[in-house]
PDB file of N, CA and C in Angstrom:
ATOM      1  N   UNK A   1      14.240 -26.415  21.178  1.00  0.00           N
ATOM      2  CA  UNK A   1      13.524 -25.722  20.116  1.00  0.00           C
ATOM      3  C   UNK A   1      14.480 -24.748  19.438  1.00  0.00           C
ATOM      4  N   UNK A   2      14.320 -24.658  17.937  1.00  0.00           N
ATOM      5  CA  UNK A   2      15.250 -23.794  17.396  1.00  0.00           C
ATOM      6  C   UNK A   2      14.682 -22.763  16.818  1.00  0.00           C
ATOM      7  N   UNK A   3      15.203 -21.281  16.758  1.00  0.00           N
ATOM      8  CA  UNK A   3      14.532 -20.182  16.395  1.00  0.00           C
ATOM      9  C   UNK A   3      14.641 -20.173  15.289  1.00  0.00           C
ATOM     10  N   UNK A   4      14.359 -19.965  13.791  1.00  0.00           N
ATOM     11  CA  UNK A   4      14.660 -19.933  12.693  1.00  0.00           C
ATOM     12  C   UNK A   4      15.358 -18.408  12.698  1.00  0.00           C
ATOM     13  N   UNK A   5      16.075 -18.285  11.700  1.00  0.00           N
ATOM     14  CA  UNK A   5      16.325 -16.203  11.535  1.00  0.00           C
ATOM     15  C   UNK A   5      15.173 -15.983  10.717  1.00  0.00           C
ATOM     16  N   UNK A   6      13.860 -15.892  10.195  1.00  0.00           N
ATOM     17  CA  UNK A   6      13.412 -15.206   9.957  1.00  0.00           C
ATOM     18  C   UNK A   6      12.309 -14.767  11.217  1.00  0.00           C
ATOM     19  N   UNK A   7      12.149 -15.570  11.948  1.00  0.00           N
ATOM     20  CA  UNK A   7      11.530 -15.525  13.411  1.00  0.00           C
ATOM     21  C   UNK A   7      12.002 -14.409  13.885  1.00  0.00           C
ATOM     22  N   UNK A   8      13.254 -14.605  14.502  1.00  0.00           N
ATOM     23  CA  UNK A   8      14.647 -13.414  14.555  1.00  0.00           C
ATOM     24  C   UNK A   8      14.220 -12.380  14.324  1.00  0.00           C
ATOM     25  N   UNK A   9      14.251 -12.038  12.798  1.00  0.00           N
ATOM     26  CA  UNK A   9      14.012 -10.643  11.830  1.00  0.00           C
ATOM     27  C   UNK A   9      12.893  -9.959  12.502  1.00  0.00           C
ATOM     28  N   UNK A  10      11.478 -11.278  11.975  1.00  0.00           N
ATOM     29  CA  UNK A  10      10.242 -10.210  12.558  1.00  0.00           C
ATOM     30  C   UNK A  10      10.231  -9.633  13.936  1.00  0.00           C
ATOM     31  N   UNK A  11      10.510 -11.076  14.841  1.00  0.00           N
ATOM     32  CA  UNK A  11      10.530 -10.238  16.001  1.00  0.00           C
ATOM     33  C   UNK A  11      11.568  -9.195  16.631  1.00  0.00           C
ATOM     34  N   UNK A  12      12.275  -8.883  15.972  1.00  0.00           N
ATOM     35  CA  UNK A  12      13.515  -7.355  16.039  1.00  0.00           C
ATOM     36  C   UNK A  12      12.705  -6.572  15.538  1.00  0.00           C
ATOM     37  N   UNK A  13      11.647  -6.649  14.611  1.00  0.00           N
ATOM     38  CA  UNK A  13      11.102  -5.882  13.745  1.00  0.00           C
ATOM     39  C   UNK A  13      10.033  -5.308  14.637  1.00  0.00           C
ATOM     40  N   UNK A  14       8.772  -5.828  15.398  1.00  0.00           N
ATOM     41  CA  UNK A  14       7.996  -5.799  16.104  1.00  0.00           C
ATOM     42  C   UNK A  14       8.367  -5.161  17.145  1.00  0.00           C
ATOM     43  N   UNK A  15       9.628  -5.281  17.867  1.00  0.00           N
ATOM     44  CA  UNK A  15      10.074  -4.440  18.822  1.00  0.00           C
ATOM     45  C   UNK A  15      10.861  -3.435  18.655  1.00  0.00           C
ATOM     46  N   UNK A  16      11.348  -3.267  17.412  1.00  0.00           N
ATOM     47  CA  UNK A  16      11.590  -1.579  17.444  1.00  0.00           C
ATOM     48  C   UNK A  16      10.595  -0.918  16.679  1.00  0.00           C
ATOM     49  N   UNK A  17       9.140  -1.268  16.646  1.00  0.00           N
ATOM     50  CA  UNK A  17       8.442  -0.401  16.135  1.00  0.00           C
ATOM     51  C   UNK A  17       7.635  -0.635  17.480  1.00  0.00           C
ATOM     52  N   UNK A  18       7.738  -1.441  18.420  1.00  0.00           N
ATOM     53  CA  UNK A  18       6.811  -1.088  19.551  1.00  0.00           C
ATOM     54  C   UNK A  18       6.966  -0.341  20.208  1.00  0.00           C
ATOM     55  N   UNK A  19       8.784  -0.025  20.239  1.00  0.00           N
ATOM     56  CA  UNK A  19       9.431   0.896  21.273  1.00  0.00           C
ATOM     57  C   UNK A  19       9.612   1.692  20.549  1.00  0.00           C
ATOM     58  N   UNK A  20       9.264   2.151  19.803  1.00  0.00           N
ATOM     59  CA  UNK A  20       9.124   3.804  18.488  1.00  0.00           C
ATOM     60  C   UNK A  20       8.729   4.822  19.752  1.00  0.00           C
ATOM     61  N   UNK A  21       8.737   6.367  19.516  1.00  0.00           N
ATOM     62  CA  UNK A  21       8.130   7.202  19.843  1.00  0.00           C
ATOM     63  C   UNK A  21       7.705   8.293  18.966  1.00  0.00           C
ATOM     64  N   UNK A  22       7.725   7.949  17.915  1.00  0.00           N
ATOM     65  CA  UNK A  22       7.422   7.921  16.223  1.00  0.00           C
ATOM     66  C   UNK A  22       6.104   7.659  16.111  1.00  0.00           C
ATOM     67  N   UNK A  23       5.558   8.819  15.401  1.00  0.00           N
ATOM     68  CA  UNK A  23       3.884   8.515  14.944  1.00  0.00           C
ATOM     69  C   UNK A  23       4.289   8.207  13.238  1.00  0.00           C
ATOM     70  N   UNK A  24       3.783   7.071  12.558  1.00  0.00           N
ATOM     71  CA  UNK A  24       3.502   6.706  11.304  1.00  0.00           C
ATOM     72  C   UNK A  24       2.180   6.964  10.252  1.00  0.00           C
ATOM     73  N   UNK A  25       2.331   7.378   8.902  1.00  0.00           N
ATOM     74  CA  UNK A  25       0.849   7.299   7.934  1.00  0.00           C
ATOM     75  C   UNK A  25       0.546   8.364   8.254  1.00  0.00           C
ATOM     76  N   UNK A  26      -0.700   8.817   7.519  1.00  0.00           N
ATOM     77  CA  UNK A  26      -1.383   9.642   7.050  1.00  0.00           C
ATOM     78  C   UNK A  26      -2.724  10.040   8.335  1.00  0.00           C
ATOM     79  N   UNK A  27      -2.785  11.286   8.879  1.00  0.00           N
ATOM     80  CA  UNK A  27      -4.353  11.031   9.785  1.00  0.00           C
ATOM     81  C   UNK A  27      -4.944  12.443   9.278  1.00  0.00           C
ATOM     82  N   UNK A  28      -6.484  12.233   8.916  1.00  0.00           N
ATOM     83  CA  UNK A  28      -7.218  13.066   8.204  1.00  0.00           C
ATOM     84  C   UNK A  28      -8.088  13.577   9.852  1.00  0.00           C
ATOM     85  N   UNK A  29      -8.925  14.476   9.294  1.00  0.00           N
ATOM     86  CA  UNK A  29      -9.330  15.634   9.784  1.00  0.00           C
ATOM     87  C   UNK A  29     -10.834  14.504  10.492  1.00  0.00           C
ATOM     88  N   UNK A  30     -11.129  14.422  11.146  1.00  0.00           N
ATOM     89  CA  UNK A  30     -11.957  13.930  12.294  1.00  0.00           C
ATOM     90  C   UNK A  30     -14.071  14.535  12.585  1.00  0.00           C
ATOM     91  N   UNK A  31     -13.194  16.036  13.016  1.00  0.00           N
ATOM     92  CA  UNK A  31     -14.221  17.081  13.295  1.00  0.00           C
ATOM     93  C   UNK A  31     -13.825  17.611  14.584  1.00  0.00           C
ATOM     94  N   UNK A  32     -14.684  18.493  15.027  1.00  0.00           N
ATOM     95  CA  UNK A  32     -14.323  19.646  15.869  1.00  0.00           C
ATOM     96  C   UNK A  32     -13.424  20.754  15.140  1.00  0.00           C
ATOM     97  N   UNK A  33     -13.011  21.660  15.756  1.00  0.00           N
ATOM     98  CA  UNK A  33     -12.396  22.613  15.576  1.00  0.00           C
ATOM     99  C   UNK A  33     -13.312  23.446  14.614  1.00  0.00           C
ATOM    100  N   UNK A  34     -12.689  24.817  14.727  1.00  0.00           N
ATOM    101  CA  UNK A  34     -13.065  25.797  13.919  1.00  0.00           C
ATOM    102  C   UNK A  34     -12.649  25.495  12.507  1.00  0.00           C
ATOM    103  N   UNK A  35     -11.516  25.187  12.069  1.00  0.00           N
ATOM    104  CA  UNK A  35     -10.856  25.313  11.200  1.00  0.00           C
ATOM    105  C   UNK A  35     -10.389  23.470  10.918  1.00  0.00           C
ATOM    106  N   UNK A  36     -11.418  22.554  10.961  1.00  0.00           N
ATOM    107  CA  UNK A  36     -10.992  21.305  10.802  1.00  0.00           C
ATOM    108  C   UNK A  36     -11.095  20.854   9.303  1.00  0.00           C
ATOM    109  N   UNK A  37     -10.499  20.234   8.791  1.00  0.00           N
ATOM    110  CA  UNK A  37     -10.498  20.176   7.190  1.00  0.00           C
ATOM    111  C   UNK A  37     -10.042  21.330   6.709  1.00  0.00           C
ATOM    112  N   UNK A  38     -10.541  22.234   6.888  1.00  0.00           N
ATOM    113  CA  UNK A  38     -10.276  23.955   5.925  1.00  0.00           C
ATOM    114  C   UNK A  38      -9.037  24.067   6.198  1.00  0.00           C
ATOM    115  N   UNK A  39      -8.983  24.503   7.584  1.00  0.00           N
ATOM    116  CA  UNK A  39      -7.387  25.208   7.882  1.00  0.00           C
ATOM    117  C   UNK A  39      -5.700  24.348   7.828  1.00  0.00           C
ATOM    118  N   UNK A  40      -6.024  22.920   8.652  1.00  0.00           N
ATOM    119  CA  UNK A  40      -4.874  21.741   8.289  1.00  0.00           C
ATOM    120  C   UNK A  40      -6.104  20.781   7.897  1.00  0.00           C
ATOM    121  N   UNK A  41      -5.507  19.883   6.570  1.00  0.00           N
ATOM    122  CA  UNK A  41      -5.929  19.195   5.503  1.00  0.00           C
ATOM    123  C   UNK A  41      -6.172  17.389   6.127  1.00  0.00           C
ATOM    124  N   UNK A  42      -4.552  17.404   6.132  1.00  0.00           N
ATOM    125  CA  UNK A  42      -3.960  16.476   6.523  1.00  0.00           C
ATOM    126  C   UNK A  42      -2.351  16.513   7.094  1.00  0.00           C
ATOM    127  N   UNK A  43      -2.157  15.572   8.098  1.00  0.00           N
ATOM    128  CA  UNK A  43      -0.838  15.397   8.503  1.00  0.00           C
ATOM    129  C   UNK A  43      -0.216  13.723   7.850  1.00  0.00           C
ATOM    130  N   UNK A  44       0.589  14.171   7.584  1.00  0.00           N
ATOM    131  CA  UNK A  44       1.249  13.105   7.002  1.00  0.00           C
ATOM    132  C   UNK A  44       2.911  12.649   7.980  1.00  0.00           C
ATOM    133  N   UNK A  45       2.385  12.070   8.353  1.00  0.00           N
ATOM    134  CA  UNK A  45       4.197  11.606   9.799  1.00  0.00           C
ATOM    135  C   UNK A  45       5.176  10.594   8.994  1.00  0.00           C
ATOM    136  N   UNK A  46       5.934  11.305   7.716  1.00  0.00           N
ATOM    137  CA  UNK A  46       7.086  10.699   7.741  1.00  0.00           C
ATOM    138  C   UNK A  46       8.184   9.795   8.049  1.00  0.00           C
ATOM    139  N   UNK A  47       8.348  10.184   9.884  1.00  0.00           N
ATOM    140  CA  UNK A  47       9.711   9.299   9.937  1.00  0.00           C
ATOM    141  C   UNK A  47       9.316   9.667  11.456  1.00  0.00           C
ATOM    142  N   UNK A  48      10.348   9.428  12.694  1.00  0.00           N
ATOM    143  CA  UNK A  48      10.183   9.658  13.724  1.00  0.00           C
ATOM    144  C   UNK A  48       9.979  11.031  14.197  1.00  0.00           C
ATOM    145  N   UNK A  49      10.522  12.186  13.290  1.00  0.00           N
ATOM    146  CA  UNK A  49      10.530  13.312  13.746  1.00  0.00           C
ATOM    147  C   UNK A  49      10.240  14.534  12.863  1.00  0.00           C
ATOM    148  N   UNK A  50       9.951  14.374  11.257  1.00  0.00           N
ATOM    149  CA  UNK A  50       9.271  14.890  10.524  1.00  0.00           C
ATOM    150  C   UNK A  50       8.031  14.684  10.196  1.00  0.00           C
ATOM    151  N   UNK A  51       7.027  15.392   9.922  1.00  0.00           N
ATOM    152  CA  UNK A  51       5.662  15.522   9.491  1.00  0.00           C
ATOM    153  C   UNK A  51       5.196  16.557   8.507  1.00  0.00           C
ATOM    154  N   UNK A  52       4.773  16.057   7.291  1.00  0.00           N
ATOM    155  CA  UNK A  52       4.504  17.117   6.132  1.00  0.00           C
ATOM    156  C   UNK A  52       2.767  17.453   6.644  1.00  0.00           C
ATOM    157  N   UNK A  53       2.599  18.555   6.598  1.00  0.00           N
ATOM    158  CA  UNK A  53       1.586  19.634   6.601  1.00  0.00           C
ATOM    159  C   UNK A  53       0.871  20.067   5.887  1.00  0.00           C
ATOM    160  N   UNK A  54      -0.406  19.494   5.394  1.00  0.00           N
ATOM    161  CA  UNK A  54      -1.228  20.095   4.246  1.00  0.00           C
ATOM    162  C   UNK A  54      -1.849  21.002   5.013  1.00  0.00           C
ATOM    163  N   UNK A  55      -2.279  22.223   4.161  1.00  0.00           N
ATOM    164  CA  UNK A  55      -2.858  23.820   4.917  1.00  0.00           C
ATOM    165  C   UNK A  55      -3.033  24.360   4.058  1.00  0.00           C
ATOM    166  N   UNK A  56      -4.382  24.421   3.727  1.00  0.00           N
ATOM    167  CA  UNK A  56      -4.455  25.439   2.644  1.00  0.00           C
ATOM    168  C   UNK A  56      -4.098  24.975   1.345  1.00  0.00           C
ATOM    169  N   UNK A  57      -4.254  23.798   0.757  1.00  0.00           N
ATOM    170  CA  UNK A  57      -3.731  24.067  -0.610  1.00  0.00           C
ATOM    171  C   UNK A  57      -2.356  24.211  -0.803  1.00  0.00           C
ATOM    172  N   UNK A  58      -1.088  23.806   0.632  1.00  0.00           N
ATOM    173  CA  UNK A  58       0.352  23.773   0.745  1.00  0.00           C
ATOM    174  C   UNK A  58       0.512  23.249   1.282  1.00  0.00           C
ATOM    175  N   UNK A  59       1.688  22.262   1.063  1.00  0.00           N
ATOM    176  CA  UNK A  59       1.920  21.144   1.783  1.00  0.00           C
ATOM    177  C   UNK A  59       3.492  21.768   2.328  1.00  0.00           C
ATOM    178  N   UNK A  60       3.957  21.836   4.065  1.00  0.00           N
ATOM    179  CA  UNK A  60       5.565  22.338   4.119  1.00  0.00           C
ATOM    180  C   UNK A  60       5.362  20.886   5.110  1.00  0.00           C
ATOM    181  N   UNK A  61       7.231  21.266   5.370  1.00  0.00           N
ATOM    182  CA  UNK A  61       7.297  19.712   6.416  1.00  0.00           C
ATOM    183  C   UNK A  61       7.936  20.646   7.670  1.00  0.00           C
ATOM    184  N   UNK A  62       7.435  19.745   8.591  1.00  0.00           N
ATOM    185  CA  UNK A  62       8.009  20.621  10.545  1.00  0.00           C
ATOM    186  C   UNK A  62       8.376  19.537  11.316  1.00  0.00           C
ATOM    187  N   UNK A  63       8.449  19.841  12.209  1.00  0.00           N
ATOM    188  CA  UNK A  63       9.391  18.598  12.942  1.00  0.00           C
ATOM    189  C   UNK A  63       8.240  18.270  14.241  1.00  0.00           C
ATOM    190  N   UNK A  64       8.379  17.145  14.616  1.00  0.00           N
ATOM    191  CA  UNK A  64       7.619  17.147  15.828  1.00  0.00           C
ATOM    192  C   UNK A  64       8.506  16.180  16.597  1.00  0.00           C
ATOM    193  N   UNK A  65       7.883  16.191  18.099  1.00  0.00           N
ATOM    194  CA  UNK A  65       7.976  15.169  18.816  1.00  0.00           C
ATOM    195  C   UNK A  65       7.110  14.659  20.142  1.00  0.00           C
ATOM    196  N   UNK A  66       6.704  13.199  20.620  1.00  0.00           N
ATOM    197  CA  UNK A  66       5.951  12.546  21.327  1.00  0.00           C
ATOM    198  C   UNK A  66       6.554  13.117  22.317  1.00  0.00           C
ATOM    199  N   UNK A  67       5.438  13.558  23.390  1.00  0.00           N
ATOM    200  CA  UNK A  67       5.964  13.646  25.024  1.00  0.00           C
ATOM    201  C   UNK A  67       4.724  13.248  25.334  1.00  0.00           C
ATOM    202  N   UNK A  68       4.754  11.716  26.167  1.00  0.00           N
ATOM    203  CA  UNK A  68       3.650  11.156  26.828  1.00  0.00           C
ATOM    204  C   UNK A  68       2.833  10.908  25.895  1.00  0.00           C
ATOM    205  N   UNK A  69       1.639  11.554  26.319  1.00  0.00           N
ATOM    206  CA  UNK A  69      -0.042  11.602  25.646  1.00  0.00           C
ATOM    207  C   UNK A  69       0.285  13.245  24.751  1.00  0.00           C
ATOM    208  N   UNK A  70       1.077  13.445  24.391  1.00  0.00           N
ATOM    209  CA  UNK A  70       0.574  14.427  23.744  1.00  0.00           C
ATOM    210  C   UNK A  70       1.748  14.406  21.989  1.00  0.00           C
ATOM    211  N   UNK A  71       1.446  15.247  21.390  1.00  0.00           N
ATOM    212  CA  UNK A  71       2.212  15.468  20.065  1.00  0.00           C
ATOM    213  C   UNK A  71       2.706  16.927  19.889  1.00  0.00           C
ATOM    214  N   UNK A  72       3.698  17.492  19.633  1.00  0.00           N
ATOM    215  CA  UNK A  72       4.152  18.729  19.595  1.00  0.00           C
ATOM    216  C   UNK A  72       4.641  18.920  18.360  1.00  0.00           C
ATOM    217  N   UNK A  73       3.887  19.724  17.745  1.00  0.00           N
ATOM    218  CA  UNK A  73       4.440  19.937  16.083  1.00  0.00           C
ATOM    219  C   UNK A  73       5.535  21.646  16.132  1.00  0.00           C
ATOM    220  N   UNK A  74       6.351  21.347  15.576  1.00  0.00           N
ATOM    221  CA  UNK A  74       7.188  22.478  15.957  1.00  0.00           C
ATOM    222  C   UNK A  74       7.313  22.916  14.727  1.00  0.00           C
ATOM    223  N   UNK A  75       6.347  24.637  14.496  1.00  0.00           N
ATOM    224  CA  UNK A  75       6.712  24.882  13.280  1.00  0.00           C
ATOM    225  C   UNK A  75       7.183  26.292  13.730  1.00  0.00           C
ATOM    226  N   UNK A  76       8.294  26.729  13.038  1.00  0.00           N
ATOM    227  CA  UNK A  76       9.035  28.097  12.608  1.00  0.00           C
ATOM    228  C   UNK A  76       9.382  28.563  13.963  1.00  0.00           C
ATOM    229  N   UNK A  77       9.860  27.249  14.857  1.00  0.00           N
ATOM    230  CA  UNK A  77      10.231  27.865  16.481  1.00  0.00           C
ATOM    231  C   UNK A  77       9.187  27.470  17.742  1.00  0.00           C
ATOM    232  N   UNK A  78       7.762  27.525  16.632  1.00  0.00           N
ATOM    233  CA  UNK A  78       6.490  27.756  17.389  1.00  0.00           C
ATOM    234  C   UNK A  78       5.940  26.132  17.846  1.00  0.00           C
ATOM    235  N   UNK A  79       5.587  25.845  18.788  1.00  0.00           N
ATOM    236  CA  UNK A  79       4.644  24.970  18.984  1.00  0.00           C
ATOM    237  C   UNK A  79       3.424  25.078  19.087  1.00  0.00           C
ATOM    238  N   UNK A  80       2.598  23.893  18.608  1.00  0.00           N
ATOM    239  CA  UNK A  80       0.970  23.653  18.649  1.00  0.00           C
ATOM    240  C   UNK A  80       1.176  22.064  19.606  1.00  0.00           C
ATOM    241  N   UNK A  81       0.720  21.888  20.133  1.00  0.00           N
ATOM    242  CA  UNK A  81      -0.195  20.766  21.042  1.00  0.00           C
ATOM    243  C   UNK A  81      -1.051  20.000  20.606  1.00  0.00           C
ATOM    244  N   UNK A  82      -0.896  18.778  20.038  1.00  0.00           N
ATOM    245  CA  UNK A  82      -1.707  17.595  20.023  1.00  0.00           C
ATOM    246  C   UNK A  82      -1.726  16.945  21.358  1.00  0.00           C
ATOM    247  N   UNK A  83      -2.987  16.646  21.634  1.00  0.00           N
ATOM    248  CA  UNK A  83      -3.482  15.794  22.293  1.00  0.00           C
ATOM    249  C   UNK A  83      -3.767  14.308  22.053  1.00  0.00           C
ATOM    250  N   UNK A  84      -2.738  13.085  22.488  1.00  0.00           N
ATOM    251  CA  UNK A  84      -3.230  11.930  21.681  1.00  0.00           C
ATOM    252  C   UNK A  84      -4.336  11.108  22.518  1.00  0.00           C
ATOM    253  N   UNK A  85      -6.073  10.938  22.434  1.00  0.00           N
ATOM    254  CA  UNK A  85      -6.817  10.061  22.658  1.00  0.00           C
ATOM    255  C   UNK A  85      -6.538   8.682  22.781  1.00  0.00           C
ATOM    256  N   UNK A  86      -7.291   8.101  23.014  1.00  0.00           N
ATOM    257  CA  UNK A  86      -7.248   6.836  23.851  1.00  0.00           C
ATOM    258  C   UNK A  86      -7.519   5.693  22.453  1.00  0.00           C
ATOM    259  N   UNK A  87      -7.948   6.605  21.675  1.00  0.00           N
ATOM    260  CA  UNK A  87      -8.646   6.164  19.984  1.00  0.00           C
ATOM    261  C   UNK A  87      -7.206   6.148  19.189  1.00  0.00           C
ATOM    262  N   UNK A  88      -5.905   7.039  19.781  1.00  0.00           N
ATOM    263  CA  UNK A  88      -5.094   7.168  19.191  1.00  0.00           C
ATOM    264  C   UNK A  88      -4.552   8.416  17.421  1.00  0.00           C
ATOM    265  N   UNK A  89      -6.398   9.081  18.252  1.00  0.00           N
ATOM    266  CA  UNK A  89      -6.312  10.112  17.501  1.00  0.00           C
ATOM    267  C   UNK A  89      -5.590  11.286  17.839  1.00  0.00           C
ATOM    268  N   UNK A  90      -5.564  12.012  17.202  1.00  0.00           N
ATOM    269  CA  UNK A  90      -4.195  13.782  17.442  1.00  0.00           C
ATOM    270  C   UNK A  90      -5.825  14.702  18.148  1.00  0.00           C
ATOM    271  N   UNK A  91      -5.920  15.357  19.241  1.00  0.00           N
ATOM    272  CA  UNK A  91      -6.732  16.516  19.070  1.00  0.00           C
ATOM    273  C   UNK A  91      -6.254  17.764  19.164  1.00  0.00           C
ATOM    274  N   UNK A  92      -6.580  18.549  17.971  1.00  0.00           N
ATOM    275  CA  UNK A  92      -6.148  20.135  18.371  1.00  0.00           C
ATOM    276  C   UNK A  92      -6.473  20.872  19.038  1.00  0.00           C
ATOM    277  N   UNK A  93      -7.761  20.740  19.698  1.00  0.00           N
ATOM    278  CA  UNK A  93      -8.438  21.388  20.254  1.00  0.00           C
ATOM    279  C   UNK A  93      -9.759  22.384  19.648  1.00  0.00           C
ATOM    280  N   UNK A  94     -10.249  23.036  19.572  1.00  0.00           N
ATOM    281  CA  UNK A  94     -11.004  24.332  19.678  1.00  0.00           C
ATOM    282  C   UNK A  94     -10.103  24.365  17.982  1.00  0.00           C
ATOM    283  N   UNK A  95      -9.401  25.485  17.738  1.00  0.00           N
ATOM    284  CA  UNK A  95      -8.903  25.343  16.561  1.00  0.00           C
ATOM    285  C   UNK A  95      -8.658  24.699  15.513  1.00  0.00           C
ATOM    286  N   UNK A  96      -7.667  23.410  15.454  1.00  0.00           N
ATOM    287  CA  UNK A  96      -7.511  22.181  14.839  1.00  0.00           C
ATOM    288  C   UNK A  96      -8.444  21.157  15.168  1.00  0.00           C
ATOM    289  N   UNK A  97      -8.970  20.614  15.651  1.00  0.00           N
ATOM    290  CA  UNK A  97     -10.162  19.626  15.781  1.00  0.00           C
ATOM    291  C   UNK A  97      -9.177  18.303  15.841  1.00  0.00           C
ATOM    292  N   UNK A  98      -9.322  17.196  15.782  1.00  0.00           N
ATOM    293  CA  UNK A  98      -9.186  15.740  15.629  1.00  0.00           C
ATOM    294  C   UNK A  98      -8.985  15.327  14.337  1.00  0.00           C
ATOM    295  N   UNK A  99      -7.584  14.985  14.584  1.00  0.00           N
ATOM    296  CA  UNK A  99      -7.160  13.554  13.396  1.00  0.00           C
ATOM    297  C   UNK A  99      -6.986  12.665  13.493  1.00  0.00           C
ATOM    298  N   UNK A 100      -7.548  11.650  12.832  1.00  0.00           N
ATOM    299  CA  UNK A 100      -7.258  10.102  12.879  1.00  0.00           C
ATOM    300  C   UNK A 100      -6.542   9.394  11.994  1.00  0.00           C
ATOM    301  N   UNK A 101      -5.846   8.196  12.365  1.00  0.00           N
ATOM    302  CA  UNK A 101      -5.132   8.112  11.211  1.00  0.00           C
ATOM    303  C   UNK A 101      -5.464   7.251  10.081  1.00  0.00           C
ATOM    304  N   UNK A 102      -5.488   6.996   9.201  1.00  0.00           N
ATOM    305  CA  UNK A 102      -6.612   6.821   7.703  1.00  0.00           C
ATOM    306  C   UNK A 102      -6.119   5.415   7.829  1.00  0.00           C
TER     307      UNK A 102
END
């Protein structure tokens, strides 16, 4: 049996996005939290390690990164804690509430 190269392509393709530790797209505001919708808008995940930040009517970009089940958005030094569900949603908790991704 012969592999074609575009066979090749996809499946190189499929496996370095399986083995990502990179969150992708856009995930909107869910519910829970105090401040869900109002306070962060939307997260938008860029690339493997940037994420732009809607808040308020401002959008800045921060860096994050996957450890395990969870998401760590690192802004100005500071970390916040996502929690990633089984749904594959972000939870903030009490504060930030749940995002899913659109």
């Amino acid at each position: 049996m012969k592999i074609k190269p575009i066979a090749i392509a996809i499946l190189a393709c499929l496996v370095a996005t399986g083995c990502s530790h990179g969150l992708s797209g856009v995930y909107m505001p869910k519910g829970g939290g105090m401040g869900n919708g109002l306070v962060m808008s939307k997260l938008e995940f860029i690339n493997g390690q940037e994420v732009n930040i809607s808040m308020m009517e401002q959008q800045f970009r921060a860096n994050y990164k996957v450890d395990g089940k969870q998401v760590l958005l690192i802004v100005n030094g500071q970390q916040e804690v996502f929690n990633i569900d089984d749904a594959g949603c972000l939870d903030g908790g009490n504060l930030f509430g749940k995002f899913c991704k659109n």
